[in-house]
C-alpha atoms as a PDB file:
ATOM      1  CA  UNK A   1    -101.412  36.304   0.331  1.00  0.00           C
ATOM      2  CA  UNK A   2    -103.621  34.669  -2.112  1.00  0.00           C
ATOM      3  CA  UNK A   3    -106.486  35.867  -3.153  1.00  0.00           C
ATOM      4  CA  UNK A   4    -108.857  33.516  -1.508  1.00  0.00           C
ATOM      5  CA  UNK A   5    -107.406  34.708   1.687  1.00  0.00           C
ATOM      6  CA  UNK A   6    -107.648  38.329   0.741  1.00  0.00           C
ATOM      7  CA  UNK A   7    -111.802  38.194   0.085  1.00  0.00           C
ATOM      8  CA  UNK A   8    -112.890  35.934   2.818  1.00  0.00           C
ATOM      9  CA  UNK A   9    -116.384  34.289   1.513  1.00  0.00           C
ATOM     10  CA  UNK A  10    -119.170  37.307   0.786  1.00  0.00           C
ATOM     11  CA  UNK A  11    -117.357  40.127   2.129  1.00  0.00           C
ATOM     12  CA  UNK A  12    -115.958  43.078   0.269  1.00  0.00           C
ATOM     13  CA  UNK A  13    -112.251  42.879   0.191  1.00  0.00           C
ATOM     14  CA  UNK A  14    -110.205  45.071   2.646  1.00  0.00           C
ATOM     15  CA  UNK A  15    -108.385  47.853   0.498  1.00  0.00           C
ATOM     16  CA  UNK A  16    -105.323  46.933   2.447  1.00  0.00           C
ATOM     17  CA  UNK A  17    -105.237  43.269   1.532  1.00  0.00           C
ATOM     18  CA  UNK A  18    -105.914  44.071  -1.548  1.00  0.00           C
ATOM     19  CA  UNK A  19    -103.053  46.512  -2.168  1.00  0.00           C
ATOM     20  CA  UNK A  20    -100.821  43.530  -0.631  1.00  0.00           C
ATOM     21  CA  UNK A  21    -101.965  41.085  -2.550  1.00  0.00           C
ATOM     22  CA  UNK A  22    -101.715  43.533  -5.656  1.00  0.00           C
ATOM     23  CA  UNK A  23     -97.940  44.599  -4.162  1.00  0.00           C
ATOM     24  CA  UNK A  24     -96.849  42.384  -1.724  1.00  0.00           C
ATOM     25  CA  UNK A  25     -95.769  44.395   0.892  1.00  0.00           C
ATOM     26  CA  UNK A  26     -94.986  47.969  -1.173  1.00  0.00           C
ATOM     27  CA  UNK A  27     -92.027  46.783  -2.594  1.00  0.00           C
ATOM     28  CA  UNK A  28     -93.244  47.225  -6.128  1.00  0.00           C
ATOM     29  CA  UNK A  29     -94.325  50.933  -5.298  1.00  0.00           C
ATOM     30  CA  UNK A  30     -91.237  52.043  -3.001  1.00  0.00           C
ATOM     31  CA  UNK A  31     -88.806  50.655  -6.026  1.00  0.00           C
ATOM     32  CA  UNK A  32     -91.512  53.065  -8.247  1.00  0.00           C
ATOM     33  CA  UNK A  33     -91.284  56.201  -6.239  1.00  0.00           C
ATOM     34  CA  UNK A  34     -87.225  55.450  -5.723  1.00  0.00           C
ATOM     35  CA  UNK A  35     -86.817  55.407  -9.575  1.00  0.00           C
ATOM     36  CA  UNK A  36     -89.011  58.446  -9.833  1.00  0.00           C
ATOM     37  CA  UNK A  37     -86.789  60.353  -7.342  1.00  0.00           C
ATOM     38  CA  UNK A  38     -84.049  59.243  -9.256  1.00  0.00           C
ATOM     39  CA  UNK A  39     -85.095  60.472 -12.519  1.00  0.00           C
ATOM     40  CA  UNK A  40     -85.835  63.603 -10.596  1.00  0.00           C
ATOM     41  CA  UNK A  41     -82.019  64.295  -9.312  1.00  0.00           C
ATOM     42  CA  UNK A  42     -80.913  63.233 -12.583  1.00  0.00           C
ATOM     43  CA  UNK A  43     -83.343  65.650 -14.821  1.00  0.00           C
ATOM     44  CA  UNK A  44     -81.835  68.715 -12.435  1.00  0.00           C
ATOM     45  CA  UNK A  45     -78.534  67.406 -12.800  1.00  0.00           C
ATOM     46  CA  UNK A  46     -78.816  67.666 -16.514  1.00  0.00           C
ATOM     47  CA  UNK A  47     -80.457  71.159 -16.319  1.00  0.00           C
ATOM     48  CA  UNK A  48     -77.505  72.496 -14.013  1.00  0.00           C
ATOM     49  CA  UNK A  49     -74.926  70.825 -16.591  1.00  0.00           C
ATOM     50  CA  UNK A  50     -76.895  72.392 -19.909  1.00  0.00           C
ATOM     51  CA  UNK A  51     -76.733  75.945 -17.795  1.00  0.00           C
ATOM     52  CA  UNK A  52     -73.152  75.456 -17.137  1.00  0.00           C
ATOM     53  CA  UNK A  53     -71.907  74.455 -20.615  1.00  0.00           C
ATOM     54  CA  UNK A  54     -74.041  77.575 -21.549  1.00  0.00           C
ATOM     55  CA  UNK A  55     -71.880  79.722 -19.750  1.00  0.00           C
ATOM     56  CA  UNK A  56     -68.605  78.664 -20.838  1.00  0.00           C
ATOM     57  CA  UNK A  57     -69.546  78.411 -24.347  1.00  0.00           C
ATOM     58  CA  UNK A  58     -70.438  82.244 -23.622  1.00  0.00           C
ATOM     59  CA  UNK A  59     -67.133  82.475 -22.134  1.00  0.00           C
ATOM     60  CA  UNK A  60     -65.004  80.876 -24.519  1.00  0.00           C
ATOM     61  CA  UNK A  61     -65.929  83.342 -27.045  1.00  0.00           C
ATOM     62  CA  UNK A  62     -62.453  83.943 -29.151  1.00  0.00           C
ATOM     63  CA  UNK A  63     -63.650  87.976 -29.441  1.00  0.00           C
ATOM     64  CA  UNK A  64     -63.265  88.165 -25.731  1.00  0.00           C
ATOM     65  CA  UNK A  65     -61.295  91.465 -24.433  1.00  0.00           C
ATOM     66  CA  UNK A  66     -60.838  89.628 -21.154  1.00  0.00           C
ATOM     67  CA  UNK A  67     -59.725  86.017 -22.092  1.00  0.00           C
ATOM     68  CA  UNK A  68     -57.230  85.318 -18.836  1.00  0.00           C
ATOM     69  CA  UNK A  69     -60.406  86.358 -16.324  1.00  0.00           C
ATOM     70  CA  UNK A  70     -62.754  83.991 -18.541  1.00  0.00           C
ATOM     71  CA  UNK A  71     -60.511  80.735 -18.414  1.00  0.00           C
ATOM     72  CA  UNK A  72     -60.431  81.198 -14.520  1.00  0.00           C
ATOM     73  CA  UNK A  73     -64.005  81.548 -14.316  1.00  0.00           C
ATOM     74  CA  UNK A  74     -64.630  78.533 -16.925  1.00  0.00           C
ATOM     75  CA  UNK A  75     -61.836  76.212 -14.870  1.00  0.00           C
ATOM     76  CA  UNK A  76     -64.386  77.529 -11.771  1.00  0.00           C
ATOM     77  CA  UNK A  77     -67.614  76.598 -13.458  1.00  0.00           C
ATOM     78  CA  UNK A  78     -66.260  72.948 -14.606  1.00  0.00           C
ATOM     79  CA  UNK A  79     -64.980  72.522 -11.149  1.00  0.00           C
ATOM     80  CA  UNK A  80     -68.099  73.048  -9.881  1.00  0.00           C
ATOM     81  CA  UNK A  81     -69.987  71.159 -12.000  1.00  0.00           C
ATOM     82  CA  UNK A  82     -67.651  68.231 -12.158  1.00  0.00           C
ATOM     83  CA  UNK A  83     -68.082  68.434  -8.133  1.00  0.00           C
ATOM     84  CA  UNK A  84     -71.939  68.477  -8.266  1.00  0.00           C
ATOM     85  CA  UNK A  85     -71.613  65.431 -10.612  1.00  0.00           C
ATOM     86  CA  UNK A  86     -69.856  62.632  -8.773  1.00  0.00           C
ATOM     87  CA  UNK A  87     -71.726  63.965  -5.294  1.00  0.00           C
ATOM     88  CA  UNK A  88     -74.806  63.116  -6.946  1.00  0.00           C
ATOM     89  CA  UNK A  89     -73.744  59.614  -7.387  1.00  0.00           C
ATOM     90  CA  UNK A  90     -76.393  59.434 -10.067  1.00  0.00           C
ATOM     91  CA  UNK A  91     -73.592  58.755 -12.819  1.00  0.00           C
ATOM     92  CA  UNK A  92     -71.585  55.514 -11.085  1.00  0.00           C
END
C-alpha cells in the first residue's frame, strides 16, 4: 500500500492502513514478538542450567561422606538437564 492510497485526499488516515503501510501485513511485528518469545525460552533455559550446575558443583564436593549417592544424583540432574535442552530446540 502506498501511502497515497493509505490517506485518501483530506481525510485522517485509518490507524489500520497506517499500521499496514508501516508493517505490511504484521509480518515485521509477529517476527518481533516470535524473537521475543524466543529470548524468553532461552533466558529460562539458561536459569534452569545455572541452577543445575549449582547443584552438582554442591554435589561434587571432594569432602562428601556420601560420594556414591551424589554421582547418581549428579548423572540424574545432567540427564535431566541435557533432556530439557535438546526438547527446547532453542540450541539447534
Amino acid at each position: 500500500m502506498s501511502l497515497e492510497e493509505a490517506v485518501p485526499g483530506n481525510r485522517p488516515i485509518d490507524p489500520k492502513q497506517l499500521g499496514d503501510l508501516m508493517d505490511g501485513r504484521g509480518e515485521v511485528a509477529g517476527a518481533l514478538v516470535k524473537n521475543e518469545r524466543q529470548g524468553a525460552m532461552l533466558l529460562d533455559q539458561l536459569r534452569f542450567q545455572h541452577e543445575v550446575l549449582a547443584d552438582i558443583f554442591e554435589l561434587s564436593d571432594p569432602r562428601s561422606t556420601t560420594p556414591h549417592l551424589n554421582m547418581q544424583i549428579i548423572r540424574i540432574k545432567t540427564s535431566v538437564a541435557l533432556r530439557a535442552a535438546a526438547q527446547s530446540g532453542l540450541l539447534s
